[in-house]
C-alpha atoms as a PDB file:
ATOM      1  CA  UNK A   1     -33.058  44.327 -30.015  1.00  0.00           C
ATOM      2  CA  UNK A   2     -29.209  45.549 -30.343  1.00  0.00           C
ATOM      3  CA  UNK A   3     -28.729  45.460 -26.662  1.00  0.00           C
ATOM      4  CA  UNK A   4     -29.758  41.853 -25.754  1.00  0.00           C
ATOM      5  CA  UNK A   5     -27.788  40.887 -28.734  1.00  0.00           C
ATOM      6  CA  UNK A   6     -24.749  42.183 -27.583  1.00  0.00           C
ATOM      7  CA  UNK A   7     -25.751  41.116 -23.975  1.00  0.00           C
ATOM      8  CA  UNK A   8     -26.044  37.720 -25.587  1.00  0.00           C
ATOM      9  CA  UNK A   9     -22.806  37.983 -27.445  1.00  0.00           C
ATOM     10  CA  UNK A  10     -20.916  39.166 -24.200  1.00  0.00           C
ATOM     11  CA  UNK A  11     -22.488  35.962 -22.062  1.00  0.00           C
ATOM     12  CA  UNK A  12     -20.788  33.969 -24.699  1.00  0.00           C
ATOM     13  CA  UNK A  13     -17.338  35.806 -25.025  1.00  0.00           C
ATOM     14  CA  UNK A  14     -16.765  35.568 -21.302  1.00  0.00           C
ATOM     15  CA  UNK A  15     -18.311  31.882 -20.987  1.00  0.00           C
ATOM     16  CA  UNK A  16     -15.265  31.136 -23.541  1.00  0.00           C
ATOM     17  CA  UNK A  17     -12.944  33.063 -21.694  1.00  0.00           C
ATOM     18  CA  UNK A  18     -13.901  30.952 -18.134  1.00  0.00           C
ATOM     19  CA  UNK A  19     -13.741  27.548 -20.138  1.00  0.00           C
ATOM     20  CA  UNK A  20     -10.602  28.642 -21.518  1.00  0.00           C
ATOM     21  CA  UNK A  21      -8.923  29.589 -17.832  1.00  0.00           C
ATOM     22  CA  UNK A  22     -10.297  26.195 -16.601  1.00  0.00           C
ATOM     23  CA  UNK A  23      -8.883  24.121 -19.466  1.00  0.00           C
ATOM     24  CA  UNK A  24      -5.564  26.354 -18.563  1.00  0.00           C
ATOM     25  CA  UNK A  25      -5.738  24.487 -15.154  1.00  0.00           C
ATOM     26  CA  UNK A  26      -6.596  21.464 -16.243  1.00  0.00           C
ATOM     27  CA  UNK A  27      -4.650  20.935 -18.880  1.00  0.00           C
ATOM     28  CA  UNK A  28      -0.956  20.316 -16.731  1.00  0.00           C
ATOM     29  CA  UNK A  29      -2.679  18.195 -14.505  1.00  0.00           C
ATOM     30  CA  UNK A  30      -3.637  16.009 -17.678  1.00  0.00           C
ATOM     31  CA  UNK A  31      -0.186  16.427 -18.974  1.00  0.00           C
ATOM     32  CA  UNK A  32       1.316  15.100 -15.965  1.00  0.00           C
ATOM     33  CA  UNK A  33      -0.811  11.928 -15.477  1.00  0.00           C
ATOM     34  CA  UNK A  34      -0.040  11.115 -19.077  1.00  0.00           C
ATOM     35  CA  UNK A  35       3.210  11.403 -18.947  1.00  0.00           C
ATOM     36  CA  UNK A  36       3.630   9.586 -15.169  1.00  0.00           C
ATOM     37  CA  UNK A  37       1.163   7.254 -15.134  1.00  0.00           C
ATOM     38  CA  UNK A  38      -1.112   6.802 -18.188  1.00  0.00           C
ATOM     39  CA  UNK A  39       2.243   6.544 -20.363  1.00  0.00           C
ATOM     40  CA  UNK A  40       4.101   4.099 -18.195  1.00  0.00           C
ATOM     41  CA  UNK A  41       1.180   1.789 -17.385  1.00  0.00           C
ATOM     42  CA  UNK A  42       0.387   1.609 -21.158  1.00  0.00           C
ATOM     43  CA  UNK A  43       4.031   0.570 -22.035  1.00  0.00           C
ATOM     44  CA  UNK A  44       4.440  -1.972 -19.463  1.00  0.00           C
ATOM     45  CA  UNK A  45       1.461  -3.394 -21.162  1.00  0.00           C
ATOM     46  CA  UNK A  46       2.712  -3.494 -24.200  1.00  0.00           C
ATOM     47  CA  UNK A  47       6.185  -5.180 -23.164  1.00  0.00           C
ATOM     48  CA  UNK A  48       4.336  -7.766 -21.022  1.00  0.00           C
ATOM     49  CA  UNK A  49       3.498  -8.867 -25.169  1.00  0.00           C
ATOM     50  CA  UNK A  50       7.054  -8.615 -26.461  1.00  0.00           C
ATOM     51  CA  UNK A  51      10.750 -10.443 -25.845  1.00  0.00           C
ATOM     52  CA  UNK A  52      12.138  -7.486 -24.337  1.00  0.00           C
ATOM     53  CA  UNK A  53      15.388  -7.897 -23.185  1.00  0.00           C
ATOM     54  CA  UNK A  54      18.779  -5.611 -22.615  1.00  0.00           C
ATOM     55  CA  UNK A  55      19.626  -6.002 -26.340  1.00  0.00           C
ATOM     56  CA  UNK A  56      16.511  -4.605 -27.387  1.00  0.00           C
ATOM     57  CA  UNK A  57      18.082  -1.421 -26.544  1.00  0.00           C
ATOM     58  CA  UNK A  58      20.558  -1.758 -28.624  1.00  0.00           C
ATOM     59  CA  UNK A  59      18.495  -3.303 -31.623  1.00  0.00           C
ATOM     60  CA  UNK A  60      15.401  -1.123 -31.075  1.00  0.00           C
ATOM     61  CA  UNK A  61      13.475  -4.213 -32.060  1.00  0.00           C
ATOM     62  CA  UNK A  62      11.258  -6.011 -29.658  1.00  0.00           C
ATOM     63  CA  UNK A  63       9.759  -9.354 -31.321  1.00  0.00           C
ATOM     64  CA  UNK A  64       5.837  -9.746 -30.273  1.00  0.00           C
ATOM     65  CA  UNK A  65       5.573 -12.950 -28.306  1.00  0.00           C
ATOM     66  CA  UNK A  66       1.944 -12.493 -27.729  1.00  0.00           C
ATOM     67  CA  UNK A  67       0.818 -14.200 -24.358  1.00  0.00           C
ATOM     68  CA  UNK A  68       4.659 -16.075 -24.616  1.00  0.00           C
ATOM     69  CA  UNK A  69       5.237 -14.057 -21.783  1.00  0.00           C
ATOM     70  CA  UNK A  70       2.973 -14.577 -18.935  1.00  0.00           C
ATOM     71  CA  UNK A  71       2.577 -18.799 -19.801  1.00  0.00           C
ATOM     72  CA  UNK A  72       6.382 -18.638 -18.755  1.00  0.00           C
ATOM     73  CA  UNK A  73       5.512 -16.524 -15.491  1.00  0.00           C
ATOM     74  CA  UNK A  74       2.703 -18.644 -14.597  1.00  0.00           C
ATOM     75  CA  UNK A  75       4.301 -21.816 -15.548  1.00  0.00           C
ATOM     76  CA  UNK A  76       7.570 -21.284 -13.823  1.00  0.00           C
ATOM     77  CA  UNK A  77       7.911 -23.339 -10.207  1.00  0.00           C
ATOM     78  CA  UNK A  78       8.156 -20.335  -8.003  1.00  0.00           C
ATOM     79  CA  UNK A  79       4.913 -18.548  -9.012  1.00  0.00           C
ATOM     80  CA  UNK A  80       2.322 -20.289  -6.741  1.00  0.00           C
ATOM     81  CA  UNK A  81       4.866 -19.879  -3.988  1.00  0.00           C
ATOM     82  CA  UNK A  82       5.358 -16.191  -4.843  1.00  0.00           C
ATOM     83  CA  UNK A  83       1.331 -15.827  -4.789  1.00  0.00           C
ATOM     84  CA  UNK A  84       1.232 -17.375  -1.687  1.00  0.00           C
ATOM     85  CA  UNK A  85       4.510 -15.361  -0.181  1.00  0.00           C
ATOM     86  CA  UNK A  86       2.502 -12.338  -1.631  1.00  0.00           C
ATOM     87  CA  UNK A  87      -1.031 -12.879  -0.181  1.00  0.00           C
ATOM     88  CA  UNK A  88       0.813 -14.089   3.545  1.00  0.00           C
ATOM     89  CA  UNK A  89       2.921 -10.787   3.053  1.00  0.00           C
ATOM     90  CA  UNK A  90      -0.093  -8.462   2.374  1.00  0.00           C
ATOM     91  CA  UNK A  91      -2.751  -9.927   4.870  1.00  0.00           C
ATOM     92  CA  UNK A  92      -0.511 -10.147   7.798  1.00  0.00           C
ATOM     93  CA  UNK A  93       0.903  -6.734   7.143  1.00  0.00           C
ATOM     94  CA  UNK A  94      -2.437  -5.509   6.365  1.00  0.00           C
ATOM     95  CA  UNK A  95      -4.322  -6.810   9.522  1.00  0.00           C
ATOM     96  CA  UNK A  96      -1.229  -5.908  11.732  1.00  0.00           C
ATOM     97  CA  UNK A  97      -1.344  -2.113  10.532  1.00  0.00           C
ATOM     98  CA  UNK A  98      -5.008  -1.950  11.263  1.00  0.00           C
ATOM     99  CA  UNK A  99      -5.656  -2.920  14.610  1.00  0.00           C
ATOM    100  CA  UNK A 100      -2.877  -1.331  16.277  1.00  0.00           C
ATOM    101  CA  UNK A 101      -3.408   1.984  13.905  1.00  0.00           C
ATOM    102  CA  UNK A 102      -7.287   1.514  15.188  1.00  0.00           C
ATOM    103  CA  UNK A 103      -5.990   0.762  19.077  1.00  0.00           C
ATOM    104  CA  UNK A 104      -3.619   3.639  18.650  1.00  0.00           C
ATOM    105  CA  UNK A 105      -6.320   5.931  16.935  1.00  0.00           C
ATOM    106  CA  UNK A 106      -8.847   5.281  20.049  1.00  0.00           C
ATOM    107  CA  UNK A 107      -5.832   5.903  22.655  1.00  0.00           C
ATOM    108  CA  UNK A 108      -5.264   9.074  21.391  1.00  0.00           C
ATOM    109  CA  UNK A 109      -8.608   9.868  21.348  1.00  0.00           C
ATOM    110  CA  UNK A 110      -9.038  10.467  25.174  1.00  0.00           C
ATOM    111  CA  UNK A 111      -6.942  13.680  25.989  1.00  0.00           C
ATOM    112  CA  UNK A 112      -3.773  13.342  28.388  1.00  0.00           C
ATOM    113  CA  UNK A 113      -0.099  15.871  28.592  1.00  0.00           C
ATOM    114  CA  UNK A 114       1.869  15.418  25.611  1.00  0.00           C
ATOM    115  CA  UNK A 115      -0.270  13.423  23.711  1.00  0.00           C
ATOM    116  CA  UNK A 116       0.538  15.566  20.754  1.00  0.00           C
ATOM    117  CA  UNK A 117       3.444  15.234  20.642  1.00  0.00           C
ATOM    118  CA  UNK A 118       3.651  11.452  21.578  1.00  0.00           C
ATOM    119  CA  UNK A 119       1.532  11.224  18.431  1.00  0.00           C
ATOM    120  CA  UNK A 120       3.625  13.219  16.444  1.00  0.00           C
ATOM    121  CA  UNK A 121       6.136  10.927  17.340  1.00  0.00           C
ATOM    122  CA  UNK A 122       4.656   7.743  15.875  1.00  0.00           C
ATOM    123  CA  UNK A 123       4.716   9.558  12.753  1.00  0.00           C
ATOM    124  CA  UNK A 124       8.421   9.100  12.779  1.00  0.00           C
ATOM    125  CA  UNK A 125       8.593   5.014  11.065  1.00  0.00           C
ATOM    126  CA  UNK A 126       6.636   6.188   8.393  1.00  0.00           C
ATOM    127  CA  UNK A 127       8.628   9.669   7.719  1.00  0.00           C
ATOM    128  CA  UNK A 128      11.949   7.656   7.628  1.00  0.00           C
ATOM    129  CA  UNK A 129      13.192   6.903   4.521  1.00  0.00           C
ATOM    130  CA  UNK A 130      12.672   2.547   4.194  1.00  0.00           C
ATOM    131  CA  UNK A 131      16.265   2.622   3.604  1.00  0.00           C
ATOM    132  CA  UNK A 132      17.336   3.740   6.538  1.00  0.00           C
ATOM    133  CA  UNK A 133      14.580   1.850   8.302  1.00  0.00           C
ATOM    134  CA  UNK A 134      15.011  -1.048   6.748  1.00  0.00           C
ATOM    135  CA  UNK A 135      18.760  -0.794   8.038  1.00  0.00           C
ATOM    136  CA  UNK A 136      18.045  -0.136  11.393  1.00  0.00           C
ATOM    137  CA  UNK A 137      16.055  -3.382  11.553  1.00  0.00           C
ATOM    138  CA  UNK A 138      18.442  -5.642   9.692  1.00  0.00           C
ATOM    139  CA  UNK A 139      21.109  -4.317  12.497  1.00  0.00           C
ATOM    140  CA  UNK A 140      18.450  -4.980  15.364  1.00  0.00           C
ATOM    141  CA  UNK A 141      17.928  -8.745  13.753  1.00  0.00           C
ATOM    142  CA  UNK A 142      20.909  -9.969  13.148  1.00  0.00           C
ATOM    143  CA  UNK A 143      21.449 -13.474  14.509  1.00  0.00           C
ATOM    144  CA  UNK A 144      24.405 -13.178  16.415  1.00  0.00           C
ATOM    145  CA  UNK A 145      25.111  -9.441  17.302  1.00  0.00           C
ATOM    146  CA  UNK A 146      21.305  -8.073  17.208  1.00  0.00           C
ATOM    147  CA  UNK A 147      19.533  -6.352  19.880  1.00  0.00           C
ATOM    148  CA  UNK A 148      16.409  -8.459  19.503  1.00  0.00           C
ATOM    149  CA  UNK A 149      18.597 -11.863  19.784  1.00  0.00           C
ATOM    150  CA  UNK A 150      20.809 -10.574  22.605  1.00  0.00           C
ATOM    151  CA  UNK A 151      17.292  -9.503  24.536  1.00  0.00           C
ATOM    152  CA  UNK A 152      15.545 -12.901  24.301  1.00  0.00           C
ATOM    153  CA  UNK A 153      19.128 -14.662  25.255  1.00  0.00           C
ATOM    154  CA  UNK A 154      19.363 -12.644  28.344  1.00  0.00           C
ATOM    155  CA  UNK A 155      15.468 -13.492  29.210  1.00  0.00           C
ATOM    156  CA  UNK A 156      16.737 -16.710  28.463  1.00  0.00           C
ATOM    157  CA  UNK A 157      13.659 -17.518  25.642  1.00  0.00           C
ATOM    158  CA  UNK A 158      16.602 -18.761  23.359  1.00  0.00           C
ATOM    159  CA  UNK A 159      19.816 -20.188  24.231  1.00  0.00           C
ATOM    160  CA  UNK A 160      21.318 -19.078  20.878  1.00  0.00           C
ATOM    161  CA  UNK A 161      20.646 -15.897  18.567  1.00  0.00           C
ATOM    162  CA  UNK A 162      17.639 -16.758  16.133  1.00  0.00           C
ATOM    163  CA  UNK A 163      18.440 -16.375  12.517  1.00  0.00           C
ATOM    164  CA  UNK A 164      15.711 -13.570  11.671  1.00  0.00           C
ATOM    165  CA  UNK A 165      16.450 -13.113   8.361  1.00  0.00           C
ATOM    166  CA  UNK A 166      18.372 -15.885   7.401  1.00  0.00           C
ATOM    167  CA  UNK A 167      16.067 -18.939   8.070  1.00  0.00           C
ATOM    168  CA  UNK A 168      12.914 -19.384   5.671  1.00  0.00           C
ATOM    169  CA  UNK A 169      10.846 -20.248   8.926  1.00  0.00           C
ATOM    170  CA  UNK A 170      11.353 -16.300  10.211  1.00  0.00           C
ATOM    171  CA  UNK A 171      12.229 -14.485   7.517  1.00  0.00           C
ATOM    172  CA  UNK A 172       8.808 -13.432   6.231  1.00  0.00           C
ATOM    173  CA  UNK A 173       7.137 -13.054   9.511  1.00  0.00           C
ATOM    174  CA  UNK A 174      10.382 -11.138   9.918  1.00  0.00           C
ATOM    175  CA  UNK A 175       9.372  -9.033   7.155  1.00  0.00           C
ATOM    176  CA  UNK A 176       5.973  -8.389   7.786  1.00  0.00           C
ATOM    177  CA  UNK A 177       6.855  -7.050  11.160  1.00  0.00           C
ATOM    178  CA  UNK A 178       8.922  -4.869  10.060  1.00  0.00           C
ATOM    179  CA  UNK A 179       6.037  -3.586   7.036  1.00  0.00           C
ATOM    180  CA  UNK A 180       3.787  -3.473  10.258  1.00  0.00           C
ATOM    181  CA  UNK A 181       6.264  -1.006  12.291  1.00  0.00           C
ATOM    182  CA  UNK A 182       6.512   1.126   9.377  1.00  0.00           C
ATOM    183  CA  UNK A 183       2.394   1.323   8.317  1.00  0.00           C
ATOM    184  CA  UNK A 184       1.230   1.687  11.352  1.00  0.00           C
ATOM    185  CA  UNK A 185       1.648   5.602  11.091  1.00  0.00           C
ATOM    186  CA  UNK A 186      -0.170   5.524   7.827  1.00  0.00           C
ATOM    187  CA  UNK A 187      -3.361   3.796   9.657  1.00  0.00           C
ATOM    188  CA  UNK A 188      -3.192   5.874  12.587  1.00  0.00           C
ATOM    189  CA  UNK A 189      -3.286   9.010  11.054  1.00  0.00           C
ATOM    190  CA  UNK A 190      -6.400   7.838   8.711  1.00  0.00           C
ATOM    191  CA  UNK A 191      -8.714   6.331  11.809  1.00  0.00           C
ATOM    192  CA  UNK A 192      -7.838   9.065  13.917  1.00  0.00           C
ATOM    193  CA  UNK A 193      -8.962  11.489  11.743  1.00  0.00           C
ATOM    194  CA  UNK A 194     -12.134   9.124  11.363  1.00  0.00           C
ATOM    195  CA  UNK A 195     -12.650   9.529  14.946  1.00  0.00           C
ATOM    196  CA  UNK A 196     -12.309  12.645  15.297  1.00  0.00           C
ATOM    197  CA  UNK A 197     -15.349  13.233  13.088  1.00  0.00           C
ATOM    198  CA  UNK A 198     -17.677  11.134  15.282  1.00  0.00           C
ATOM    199  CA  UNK A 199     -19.679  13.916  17.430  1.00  0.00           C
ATOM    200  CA  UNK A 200     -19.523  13.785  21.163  1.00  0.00           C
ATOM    201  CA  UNK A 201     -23.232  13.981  20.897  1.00  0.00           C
ATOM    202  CA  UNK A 202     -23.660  10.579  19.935  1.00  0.00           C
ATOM    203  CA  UNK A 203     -22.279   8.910  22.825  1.00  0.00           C
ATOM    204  CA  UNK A 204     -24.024  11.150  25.300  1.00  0.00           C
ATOM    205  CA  UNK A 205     -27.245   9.867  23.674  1.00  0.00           C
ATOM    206  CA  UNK A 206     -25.874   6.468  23.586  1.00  0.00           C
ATOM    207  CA  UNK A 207     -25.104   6.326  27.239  1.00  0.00           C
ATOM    208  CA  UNK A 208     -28.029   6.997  28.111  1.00  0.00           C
ATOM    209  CA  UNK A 209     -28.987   3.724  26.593  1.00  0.00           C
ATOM    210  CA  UNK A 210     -26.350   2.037  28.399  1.00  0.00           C
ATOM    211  CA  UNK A 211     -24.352   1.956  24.970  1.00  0.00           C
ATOM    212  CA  UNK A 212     -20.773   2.221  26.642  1.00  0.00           C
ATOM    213  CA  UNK A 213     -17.400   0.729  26.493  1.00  0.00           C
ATOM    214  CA  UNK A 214     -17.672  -1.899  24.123  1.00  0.00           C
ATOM    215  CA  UNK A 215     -20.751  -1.412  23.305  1.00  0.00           C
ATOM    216  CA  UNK A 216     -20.637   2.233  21.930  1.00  0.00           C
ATOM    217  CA  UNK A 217     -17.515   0.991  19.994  1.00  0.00           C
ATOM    218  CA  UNK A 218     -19.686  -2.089  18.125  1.00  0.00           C
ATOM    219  CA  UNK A 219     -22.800  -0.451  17.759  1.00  0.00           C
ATOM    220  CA  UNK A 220     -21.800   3.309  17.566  1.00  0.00           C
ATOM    221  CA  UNK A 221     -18.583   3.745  16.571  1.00  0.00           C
ATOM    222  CA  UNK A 222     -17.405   1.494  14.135  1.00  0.00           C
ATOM    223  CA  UNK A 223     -20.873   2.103  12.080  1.00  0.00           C
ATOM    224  CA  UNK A 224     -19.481   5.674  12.090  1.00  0.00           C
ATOM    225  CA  UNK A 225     -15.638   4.620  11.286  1.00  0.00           C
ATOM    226  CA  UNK A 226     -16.874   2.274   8.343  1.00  0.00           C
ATOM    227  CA  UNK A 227     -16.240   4.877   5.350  1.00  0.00           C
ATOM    228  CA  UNK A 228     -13.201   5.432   6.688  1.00  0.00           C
ATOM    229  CA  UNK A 229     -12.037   1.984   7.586  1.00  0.00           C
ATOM    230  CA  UNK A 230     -12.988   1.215   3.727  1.00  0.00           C
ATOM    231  CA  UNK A 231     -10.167   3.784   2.671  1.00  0.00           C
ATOM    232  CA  UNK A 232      -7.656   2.626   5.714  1.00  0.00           C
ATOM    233  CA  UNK A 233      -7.974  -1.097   4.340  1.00  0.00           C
ATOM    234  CA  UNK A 234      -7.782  -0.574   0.493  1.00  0.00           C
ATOM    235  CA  UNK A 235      -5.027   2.020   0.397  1.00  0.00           C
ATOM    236  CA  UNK A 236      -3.195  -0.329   2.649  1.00  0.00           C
ATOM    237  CA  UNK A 237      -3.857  -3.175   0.513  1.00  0.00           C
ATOM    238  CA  UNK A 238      -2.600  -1.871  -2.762  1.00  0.00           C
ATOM    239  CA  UNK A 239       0.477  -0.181  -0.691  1.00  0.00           C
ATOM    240  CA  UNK A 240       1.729  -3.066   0.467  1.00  0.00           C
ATOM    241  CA  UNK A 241       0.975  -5.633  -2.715  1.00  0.00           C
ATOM    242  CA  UNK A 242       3.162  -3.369  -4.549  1.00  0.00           C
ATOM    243  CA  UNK A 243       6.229  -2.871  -1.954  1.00  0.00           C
ATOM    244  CA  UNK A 244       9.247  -3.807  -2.941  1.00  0.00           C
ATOM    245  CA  UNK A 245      12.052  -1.567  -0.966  1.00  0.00           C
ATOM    246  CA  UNK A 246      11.236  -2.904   2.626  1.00  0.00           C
ATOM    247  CA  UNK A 247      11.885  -6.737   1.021  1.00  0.00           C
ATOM    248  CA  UNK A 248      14.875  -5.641  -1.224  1.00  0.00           C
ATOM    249  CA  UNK A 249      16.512  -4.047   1.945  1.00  0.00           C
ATOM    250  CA  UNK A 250      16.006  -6.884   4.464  1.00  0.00           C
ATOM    251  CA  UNK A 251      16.570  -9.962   2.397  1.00  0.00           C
ATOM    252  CA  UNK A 252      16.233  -9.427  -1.240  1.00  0.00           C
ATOM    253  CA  UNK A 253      13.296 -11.955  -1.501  1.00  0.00           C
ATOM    254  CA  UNK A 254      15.614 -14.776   0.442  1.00  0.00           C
ATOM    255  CA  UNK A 255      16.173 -17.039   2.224  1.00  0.00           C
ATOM    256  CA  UNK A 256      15.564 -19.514  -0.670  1.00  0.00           C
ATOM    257  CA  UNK A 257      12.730 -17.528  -2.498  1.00  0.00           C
ATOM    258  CA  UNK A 258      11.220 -17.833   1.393  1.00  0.00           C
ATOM    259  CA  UNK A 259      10.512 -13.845   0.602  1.00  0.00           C
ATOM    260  CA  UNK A 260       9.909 -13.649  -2.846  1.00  0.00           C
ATOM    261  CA  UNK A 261       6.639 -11.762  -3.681  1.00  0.00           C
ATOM    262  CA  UNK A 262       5.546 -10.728  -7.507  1.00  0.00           C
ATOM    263  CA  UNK A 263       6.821  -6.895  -7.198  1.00  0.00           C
ATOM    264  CA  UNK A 264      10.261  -8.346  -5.969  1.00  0.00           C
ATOM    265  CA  UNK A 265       9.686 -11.136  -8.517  1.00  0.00           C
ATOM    266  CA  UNK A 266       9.565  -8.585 -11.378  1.00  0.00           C
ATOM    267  CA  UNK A 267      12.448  -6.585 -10.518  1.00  0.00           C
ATOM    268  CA  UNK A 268      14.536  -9.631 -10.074  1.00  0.00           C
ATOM    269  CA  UNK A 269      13.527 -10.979 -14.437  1.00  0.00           C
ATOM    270  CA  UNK A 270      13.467  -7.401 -14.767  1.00  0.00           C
ATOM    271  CA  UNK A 271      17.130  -5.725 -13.389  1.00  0.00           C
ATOM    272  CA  UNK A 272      18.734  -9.182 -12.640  1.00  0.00           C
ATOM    273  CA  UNK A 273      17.992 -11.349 -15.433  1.00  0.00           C
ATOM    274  CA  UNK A 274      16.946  -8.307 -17.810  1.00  0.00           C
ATOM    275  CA  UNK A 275      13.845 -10.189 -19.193  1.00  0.00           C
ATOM    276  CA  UNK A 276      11.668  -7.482 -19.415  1.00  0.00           C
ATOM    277  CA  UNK A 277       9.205  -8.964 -21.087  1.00  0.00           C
ATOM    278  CA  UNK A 278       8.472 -11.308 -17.834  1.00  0.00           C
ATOM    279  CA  UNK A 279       8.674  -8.628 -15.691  1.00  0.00           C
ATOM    280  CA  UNK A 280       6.534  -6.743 -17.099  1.00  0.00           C
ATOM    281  CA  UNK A 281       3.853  -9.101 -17.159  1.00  0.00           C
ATOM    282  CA  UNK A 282       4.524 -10.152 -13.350  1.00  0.00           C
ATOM    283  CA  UNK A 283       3.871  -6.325 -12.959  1.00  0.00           C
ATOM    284  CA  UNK A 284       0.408  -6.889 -14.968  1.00  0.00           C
ATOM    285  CA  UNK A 285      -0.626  -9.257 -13.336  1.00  0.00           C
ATOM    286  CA  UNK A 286      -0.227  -7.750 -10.247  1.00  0.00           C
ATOM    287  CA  UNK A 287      -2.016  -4.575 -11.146  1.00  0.00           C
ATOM    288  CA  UNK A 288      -4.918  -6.909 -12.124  1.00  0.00           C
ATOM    289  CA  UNK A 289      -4.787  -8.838  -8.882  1.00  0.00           C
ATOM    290  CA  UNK A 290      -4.927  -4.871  -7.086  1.00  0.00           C
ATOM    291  CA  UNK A 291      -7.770  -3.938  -9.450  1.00  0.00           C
ATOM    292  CA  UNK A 292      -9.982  -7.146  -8.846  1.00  0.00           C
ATOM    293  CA  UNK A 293      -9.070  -6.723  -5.528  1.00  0.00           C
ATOM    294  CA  UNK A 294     -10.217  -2.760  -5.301  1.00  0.00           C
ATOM    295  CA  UNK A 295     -13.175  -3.741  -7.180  1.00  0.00           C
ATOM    296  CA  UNK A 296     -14.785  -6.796  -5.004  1.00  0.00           C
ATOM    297  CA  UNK A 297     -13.902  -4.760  -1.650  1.00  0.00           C
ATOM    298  CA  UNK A 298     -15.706  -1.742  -2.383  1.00  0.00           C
ATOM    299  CA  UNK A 299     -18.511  -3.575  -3.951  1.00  0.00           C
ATOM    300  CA  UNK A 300     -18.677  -5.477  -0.495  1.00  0.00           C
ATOM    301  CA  UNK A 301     -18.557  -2.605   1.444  1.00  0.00           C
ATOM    302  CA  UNK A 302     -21.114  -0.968  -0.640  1.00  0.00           C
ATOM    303  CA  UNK A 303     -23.555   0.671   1.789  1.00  0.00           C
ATOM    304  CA  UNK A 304     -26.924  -0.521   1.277  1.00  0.00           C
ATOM    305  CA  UNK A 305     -30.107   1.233  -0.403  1.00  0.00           C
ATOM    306  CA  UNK A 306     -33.036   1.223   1.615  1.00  0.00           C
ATOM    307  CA  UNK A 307     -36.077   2.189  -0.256  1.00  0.00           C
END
């Protein structure tokens, strides 16, 4: 009886022991999320409910306004404009990334010299830093001196250089081009890899049912690609409701507000008018907004249960 006993008793010390190690391992992780995101999303929270402003760090005290706050936001002129700004901004970015990222991803899919390294090279808008990027294109759209208004003068589209940025009827469309340009990468990489994982197999067999061009794309491989278009589409979607550089560096949410979306919105009561109370809940709402969003996609995308 002493030896399963101390069998027993040994089980149990080293089942400790492995917990222990994996709690080790664990436990940073934990540590870091708290610190980085459950920490900061939790105190934005919290200010979206108090007058916060640049003397409350002098003061320490931060009045509770209750829901003072986001009746202001809400009631203010330019939210249903920024809304709409922000919903224009993220569906034309959004659809632009895809289908080239998907045309791209399919291109590269048939094997031809250098396409490696052409491929590698379309990396290159999304490994730029947007700063830089975002300068490049301000240079290349500039109304007078720009490369884009010098081209279409000298195909003689426009007699006169066309104010890109500085006109409320181009600037966003301006904007979302450039937001295109730079997420394309980000789809390509994701579909490609999609493809990739399709076996060869399939359209063999599905040639032989005449499933080809078109048709192998509808009815084989975008059936195939749907998981995978489902991550493309909502990580896109939440990356670009939340960007704020690629705005900030082109036109700083102008011409006349023409560019103003909630993330720019919030830094501008945030770091401009230092109403961080306001900012912070144009910052909640737009995390609710990504949530909802996230939520009703992948419940729509849900694949069915067939019993």
């Amino acid at each position: 009886m002493t030896a399963p006993a101390e069998s027993i008793r040994t089980r149990r010390r080293l089942g400790a022991r492995t917990a222990l190690f994996q709690w080790l391992f664990v436990v940073p992780a934990l540590v870091y999320i708290g610190l980085y995101f459950a920490y900061p999303i939790l105190q934005n929270i919290v200010t979206g409910f108090q007058h916060f402003t640049a003397s409350t760090f002098y003061t320490g005290e931060a009045p509770w306004v209750g829901l003072d706050n986001y009746v202001q936001v809400i009631g203010s002129s330019s939210f249903f404009p920024v809304v709409r700004n922000t919903l224009l901004f993220t569906i034309g970015s959004t659809v632009g990334q895809f289908l080239l990222g998907l045309l791209l991803a399919n291109f590269f899919r048939k094997h031809f010299p250098l396409g490696r390294v052409v491929r590698s090279l379309l990396l290159l808008p999304w490994l730029l830093p947007v700063i830089v990027a975002t300068a490049i294109w301000r240079s290349l759209f500039d109304q007078d001196q720009g490369a884009l208004s010098q081209l279409l003068q000298n195909l003689g589209v426009v007699s006169s250089g066309v104010p890109w940025l500085t006109s409320p009827n181009f600037a966003l469309v301006s904007v979302i081009i450039v937001n295109i340009w730079i997420g394309v990468p980000f789809m390509l990489t994701i579909l490609y890899g999609g493809l990739t994982e399709i076996p060869e197999e399939i359209y063999e067999a599905g040639a032989l049912d005449g499933a080809t061009g078109w048709r192998a794309f509808r009815h084989l491989t975008w059936p195939l690609l749907r998981p995978t278009v489902n991550v493309a589409v909502l990580l896109g979607v939440i990356y670009t409701l939340r960007s704020l550089d690629i705005i900030l560096g082109l036109t700083r949410g102008g011409p006349a507000n023409a560019t103003q979306t909630m993330p720019t919105q919030s830094y501008q009561l945030s770091f401009q008018l230092f109403d961080f109370g306001q900012g912070a809940a144009m910052s909640n709402l737009l995390i609710v907004i990504s949530f909802v969003f996230a939520l009703v996609y992948l419940r729509a995308n849900r694949p069915s249960v067939v019993n």
